[in-house]
Protein backbone atom coordinates (compact mmCIF):
# COMPACT_ATOMS: atom_id res chain seq x y z
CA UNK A 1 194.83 193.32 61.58
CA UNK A 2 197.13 196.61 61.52
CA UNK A 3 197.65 198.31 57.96
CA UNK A 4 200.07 201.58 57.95
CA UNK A 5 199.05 202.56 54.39
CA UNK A 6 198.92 199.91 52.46
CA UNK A 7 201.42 197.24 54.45
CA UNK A 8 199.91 194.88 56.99
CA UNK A 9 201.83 195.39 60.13
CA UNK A 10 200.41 192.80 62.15
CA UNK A 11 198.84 189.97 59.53
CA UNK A 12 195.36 189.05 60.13
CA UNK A 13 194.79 185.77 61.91
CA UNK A 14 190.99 183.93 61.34
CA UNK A 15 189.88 182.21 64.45
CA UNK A 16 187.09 180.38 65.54
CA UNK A 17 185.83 179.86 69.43
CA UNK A 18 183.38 177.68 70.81
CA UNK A 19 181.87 176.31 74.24
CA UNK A 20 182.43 172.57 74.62
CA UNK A 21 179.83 171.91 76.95
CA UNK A 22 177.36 174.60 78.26
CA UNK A 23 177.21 174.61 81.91
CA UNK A 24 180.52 175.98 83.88
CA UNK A 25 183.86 173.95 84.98
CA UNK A 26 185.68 173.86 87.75
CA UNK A 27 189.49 174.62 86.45
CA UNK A 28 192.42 176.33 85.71
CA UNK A 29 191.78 179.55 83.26
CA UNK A 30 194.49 180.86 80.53
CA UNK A 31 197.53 182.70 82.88
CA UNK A 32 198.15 186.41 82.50
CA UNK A 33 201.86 187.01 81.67
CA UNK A 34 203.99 190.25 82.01
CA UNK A 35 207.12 192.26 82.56
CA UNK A 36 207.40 195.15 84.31
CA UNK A 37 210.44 198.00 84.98
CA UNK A 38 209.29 198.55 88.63
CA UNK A 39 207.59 194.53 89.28
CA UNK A 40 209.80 192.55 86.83
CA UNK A 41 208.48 189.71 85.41
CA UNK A 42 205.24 188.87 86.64
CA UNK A 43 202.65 185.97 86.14
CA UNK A 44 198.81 185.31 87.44
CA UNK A 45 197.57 181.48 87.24
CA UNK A 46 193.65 182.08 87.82
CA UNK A 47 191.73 179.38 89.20
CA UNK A 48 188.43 179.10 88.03
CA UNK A 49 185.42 177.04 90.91
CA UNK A 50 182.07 176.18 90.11
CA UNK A 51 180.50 176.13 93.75
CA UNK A 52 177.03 175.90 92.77
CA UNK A 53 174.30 176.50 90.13
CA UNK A 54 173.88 180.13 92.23
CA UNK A 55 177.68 181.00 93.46
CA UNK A 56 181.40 180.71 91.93
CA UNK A 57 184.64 182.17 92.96
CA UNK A 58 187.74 182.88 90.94
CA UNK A 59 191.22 182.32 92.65
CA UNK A 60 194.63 183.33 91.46
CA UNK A 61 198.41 183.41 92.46
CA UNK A 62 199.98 186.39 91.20
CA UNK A 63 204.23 186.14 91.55
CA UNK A 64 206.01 189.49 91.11
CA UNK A 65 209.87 188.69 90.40
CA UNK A 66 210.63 192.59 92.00
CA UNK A 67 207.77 192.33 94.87
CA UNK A 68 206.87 188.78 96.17
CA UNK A 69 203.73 186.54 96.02
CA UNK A 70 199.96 187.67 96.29
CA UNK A 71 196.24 186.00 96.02
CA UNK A 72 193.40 187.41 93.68
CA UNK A 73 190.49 186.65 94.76
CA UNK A 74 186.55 186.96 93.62
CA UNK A 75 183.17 185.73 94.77
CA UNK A 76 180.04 185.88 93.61
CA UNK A 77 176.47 184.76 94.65
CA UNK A 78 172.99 184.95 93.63
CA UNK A 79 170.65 184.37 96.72
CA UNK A 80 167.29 184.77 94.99
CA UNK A 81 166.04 187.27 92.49
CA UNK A 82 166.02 190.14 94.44
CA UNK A 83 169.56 189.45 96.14
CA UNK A 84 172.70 188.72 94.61
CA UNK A 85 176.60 190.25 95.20
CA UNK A 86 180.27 189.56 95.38
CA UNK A 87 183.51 190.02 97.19
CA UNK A 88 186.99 191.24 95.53
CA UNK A 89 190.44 190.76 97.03
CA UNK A 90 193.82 191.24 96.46
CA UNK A 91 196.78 190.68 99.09
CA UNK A 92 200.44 190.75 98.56
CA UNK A 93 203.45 190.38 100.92
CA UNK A 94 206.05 191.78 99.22
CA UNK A 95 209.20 190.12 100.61
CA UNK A 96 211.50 190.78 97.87
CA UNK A 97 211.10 194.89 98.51
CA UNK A 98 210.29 195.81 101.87
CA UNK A 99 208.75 192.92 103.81
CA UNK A 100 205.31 194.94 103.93
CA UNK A 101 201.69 193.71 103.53
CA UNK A 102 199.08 195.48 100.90
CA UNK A 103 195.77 194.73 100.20
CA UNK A 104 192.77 196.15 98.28
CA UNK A 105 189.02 194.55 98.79
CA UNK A 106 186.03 194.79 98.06
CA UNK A 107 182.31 193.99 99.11
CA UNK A 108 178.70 194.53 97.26
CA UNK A 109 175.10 193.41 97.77
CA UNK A 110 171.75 194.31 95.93
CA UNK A 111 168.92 193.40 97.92
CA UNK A 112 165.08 194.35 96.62
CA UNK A 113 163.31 193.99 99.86
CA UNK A 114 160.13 194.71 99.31
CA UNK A 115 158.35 196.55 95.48
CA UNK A 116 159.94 200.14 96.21
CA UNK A 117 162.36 199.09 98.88
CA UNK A 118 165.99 198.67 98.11
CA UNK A 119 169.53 198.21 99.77
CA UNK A 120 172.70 198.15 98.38
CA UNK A 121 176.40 198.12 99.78
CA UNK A 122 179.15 198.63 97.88
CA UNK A 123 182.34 199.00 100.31
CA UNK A 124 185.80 199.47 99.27
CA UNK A 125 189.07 199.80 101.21
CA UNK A 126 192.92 199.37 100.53
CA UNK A 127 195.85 199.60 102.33
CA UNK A 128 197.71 202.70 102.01
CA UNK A 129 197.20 205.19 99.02
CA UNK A 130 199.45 203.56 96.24
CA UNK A 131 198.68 200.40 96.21
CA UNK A 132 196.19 201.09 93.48
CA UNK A 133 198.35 202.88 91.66
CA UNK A 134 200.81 200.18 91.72
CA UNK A 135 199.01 197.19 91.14
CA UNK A 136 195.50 197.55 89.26
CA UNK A 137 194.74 196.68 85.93
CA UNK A 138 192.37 198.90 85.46
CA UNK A 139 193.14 202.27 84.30
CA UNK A 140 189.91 203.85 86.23
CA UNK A 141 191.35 202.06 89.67
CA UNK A 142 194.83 203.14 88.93
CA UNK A 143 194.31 206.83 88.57
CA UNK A 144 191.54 206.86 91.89
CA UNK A 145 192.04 209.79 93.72
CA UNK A 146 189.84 208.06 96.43
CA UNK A 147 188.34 205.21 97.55
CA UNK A 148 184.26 205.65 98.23
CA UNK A 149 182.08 203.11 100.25
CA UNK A 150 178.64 203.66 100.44
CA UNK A 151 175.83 202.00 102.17
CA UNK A 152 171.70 203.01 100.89
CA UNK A 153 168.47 201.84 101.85
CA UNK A 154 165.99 203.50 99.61
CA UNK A 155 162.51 203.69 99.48
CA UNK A 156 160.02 205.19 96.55
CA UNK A 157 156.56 206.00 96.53
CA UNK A 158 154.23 206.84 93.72
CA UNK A 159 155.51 210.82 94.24
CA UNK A 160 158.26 210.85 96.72
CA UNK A 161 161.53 209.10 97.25
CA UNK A 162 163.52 208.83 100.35
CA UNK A 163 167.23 207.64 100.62
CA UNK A 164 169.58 207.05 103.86
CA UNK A 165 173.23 206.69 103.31
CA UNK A 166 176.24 206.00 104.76
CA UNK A 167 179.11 207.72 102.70
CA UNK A 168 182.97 207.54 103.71
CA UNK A 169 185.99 207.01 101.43
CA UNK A 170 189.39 207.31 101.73
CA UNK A 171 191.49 210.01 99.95
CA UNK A 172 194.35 209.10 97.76
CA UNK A 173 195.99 212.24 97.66
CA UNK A 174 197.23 213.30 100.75
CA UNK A 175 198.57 211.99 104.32
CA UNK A 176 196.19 213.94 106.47
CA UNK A 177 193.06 212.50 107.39
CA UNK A 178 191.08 215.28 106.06
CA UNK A 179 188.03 213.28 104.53
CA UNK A 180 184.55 214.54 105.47
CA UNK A 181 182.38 211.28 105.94
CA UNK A 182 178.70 211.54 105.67
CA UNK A 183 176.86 209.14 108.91
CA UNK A 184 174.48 209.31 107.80
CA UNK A 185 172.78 211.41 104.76
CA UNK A 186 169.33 211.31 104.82
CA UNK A 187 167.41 212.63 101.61
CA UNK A 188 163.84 213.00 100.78
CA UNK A 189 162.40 214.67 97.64
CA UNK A 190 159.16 215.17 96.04
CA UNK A 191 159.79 216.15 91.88
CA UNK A 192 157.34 218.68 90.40
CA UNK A 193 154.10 217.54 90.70
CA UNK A 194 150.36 218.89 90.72
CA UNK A 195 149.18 220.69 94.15
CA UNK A 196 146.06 219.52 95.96
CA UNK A 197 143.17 221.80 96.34
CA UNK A 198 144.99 224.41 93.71
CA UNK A 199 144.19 223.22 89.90
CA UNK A 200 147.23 224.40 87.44
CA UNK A 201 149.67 224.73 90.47
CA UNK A 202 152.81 222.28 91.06
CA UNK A 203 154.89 221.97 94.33
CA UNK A 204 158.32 220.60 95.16
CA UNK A 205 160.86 219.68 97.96
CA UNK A 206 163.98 218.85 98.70
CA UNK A 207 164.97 218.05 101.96
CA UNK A 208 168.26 216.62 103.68
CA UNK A 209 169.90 215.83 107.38
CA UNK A 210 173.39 215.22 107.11
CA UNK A 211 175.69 214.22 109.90
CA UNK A 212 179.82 215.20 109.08
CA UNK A 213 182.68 213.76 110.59
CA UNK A 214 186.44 214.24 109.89
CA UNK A 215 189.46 213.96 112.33
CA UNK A 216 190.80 216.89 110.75
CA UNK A 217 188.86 220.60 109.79
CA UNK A 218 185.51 220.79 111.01
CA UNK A 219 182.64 218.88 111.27
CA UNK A 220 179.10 218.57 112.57
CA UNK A 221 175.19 218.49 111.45
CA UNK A 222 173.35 220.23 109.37
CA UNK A 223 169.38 220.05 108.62
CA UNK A 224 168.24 221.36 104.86
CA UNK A 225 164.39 222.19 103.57
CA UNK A 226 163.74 223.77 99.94
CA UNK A 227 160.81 223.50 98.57
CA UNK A 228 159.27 225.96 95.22
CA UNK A 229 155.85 226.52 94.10
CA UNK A 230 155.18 227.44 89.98
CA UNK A 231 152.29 227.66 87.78
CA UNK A 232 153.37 226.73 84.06
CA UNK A 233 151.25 229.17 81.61
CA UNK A 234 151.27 227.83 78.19
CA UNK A 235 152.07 230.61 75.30
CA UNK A 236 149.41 229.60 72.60
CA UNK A 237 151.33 226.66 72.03
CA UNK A 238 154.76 228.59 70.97
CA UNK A 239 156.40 227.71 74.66
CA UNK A 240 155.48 227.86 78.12
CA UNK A 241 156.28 230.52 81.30
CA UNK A 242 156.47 228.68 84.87
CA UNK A 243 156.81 231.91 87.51
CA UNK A 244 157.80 230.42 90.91
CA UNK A 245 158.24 231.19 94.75
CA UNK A 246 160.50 229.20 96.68
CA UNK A 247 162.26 229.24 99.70
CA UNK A 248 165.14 227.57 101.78
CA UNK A 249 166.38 227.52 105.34
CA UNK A 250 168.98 225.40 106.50
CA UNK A 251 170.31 224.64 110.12
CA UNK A 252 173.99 224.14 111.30
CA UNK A 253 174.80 223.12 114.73
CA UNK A 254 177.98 225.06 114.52
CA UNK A 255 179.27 228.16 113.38
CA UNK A 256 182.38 229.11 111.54
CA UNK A 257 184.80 231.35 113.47
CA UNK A 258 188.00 231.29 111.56
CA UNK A 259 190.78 229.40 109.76
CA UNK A 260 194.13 227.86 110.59
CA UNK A 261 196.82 226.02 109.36
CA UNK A 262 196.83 222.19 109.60
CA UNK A 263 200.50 220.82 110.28
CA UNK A 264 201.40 220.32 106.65
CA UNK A 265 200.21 223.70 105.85
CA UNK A 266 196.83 223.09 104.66
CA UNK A 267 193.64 225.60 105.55
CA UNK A 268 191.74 223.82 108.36
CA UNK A 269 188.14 225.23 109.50
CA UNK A 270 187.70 226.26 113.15
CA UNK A 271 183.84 226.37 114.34
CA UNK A 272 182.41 226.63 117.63
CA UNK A 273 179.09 225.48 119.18
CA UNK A 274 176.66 227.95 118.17
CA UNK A 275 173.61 226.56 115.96
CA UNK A 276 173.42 228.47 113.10
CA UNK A 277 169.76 229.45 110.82
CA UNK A 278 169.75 230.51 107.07
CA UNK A 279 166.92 231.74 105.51
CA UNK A 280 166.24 232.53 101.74
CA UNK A 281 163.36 233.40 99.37
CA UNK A 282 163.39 232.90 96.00
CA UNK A 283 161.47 234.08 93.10
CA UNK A 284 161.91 233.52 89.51
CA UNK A 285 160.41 232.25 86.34
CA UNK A 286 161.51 230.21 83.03
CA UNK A 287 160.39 230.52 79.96
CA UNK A 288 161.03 227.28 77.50
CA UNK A 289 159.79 226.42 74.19
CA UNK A 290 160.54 223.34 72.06
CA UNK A 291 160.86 222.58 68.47
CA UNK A 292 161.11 219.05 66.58
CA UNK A 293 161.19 217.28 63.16
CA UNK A 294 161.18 213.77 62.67
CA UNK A 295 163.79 211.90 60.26
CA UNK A 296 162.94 209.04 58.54
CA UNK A 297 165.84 206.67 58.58
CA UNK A 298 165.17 203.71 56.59
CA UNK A 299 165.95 201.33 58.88
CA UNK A 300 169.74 201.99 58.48
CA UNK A 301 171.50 200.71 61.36
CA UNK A 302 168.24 199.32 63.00
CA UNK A 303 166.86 202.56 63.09
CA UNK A 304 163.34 203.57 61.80
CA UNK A 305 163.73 207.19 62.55
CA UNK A 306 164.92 210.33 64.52
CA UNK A 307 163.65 212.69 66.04
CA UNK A 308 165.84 215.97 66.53
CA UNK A 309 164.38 218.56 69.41
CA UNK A 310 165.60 221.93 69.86
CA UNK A 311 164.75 223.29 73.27
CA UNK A 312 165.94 227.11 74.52
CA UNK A 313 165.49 227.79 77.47
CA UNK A 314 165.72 231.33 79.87
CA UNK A 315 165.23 230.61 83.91
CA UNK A 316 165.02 234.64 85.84
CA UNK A 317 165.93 233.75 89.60
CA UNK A 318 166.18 236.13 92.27
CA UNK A 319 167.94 234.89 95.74
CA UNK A 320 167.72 237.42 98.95
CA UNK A 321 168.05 235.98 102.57
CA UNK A 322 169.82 236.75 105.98
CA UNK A 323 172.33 234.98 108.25
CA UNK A 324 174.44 233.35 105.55
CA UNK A 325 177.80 234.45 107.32
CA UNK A 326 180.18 232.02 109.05
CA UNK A 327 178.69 229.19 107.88
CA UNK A 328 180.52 226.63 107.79
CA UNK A 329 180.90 225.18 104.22
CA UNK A 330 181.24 221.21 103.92
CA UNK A 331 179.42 220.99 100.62
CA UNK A 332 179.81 224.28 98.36
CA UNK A 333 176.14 223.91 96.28
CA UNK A 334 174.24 224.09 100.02
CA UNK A 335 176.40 226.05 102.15
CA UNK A 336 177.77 228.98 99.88
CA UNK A 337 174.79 230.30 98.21
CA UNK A 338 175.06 234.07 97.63
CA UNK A 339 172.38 236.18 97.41
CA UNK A 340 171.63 237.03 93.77
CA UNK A 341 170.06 237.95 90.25
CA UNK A 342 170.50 235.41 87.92
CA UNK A 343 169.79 235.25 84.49
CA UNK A 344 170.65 231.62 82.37
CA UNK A 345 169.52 231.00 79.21
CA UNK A 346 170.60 228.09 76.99
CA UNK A 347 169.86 225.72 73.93
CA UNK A 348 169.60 222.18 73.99
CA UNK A 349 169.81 220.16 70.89
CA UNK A 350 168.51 216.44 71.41
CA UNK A 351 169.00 213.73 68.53
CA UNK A 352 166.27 210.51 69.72
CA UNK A 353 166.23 207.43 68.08
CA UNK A 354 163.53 204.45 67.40
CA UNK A 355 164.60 201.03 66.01
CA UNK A 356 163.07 199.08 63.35
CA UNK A 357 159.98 196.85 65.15
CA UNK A 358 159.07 193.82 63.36
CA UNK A 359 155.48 192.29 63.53
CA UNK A 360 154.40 191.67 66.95
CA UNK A 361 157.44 194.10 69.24
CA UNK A 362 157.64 197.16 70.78
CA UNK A 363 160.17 199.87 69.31
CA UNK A 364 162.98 200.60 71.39
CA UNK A 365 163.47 204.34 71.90
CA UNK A 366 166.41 206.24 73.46
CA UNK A 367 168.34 209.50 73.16
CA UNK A 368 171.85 208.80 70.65
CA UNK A 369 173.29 212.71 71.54
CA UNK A 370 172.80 215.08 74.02
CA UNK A 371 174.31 219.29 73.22
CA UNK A 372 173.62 222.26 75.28
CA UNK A 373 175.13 225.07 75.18
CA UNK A 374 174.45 227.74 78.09
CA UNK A 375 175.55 230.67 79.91
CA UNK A 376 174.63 232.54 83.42
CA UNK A 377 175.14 236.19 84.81
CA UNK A 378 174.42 237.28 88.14
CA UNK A 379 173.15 241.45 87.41
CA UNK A 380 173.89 241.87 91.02
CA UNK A 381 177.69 240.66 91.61
């Protein structure tokens, strides 16, 4: 119901829903009705087919009095327990405006292959940029300013994890082909973790090969390697200090030379064949420390209790290296990296809950709220 003050606007209606039989029916689903300004009136009958225990598809006509007649389509399937996916359509001709043909779809597929070995595709395309816009329900779809597709095949060990992708997407907001397409992206990294032959010492890496394509600006390859040494000393139990040595080089198989203007007046990057090295070192430290108190709820709301953590935090890192001009920059976090002396410090406030457990279960923890509150300056720019 809807109460302005005290008067009911919209009168509360009781209802009562329930499954006639349990297992699923082939047949026609409740229509979706409408009227539009731009599509006029406009009606979906959805079609509802039960293929198989482990696959069903949805089917509907969509009529637009202003645009013409399209076909919504879904499928999914379950394969096993370690595959399952689904395909999306939507096609309309729309004879009543222009005579043209649109079309958004869809494709996705989980696959475990193996414990620690995964794949997944999730591919998305449309016809031209508005279609979207125009015709999506959703309010995510409908202001898209692109549309990703991604392909991974991952695999994770007991202290690495390695990832190839296949990234390209199509952007929404403007005619010229100007997307940078990753084929492929491979990533591996090893988190913080002890060293071997060094007690009290942890290691870590990142590492990445990317290969960038575009029609228009530049593109090209470009091989990344960071990895950082520390050795967390505890402060009597008040906190801890982690010093660390790092360093990063990264390889381009081009060089930036200058900029242009594209045909609709956009800044285009011009590079040339020259392989390009980048070396850094980096030292720094943090110091963090951590306070908590644990709340005893009551079981209000299913919880037990809370925990509330406050955690500052001050990271020292100092950045010098050499050939880090005319690079060219197709991802700003890897490629523009000034040299510098930079001080953070910040405060993170952490509210964790655990529910009530009755006799016999586990207690279900998770974190309800999240704050931090932070702030950088470089002392040497």
């Amino acid at each position: 119901s809807f109460w302005v003050k005290s008067v009911p606007l919209i009168p509360w209606f009781p209802f009562f829903a329930a499954a006639i039989r349990r297992e699923r029916q082939t047949g026609f689903l409740f229509p979706k009705l409408g009227n539009s300004s731009r599509k006029g009136f406009f009606a979906e009958i959805p079609f509802f087919w039960a293929i198989s225990d482990s696959q069903d598809a949805t089917i509907g006509l969509d009529v637009f009095e202003r645009r013409g007649v399209g076909l919504t389509g879904e499928y999914r399937y379950v394969i096993s327990e370690s595959q399952r996916g689904g395909l999306t359509g939507f096609v309309i001709r729309e004879t009543e405006r222009r005579d043209a043909d649109r079309a958004t779809g869809g494709v996705k597929h989980d696959w475990q292959l193996a414990p620690g070995v995964s794949f997944r595709a999730d591919l998305n395309a449309v016809s031209d940029d508005f279609v979207l816009r125009e015709y999506s329900d959703s309010l995510r779809e409908r202001r898209a300013a692109r549309v990703e597709s991604n392909l991974f095949l991952a695999r994770r060990w007991e202290n690495w994890n390695a990832v190839a992708n296949v990234f390209w997407y199509q952007d929404l907001t403007t005619r010229r082909p100007v997307e940078l397409q990753r084929v492929p992206d491979l990533r591996v990294e090893a988190p913080r973790q002890p060293l071997p032959g060094l007690p009290g010492f942890l290691y870590q890496v990142e590492a990445s090969g990317v290969r960038f394509l575009r029609d228009v600006g530049s593109d090209g390859a470009r091989v990344d390697v960071h990895p950082r040494l520390s050795r967390p000393l505890p402060l009597e139990g008040y906190g801890t200090v982690t010093p660390f040595v790092g360093g990063r080089v990264t390889a381009y198989d081009k060089t930036a030379t200058s900029t242009r203007l594209s045909q609709d007046g956009l800044p285009v990057e011009v590079t040339d064949d020259e392989p390009r090295l980048r070396r850094f070192l980096e030292l720094g430290s943090d110091v963090e420390s951590r306070a908590s108190r644990v709340y005893e709820v009551g079981g209000r709301g299913g919880i037990e209790s809370a925990l509330h953590t406050i955690e500052p935090r001050l990271n020292y890192t100092w950045i010098t290296g050499d050939s880090h001009g005319r690079l060219p920059i197709w991802t700003e976090e890897v490629d523009r990296i000034p040299e510098s002396s930079k001080l953070e410090y910040s405060v993170t406030n952490r509210l964790r809950g655990r529910t009530v457990a009755p006799p016999g279960t586990e207690a279900l923890r998770w974190e309800l709220t999240r704050f931090k509150l932070g702030h950088s300056y470089d002392l040497r720019n």
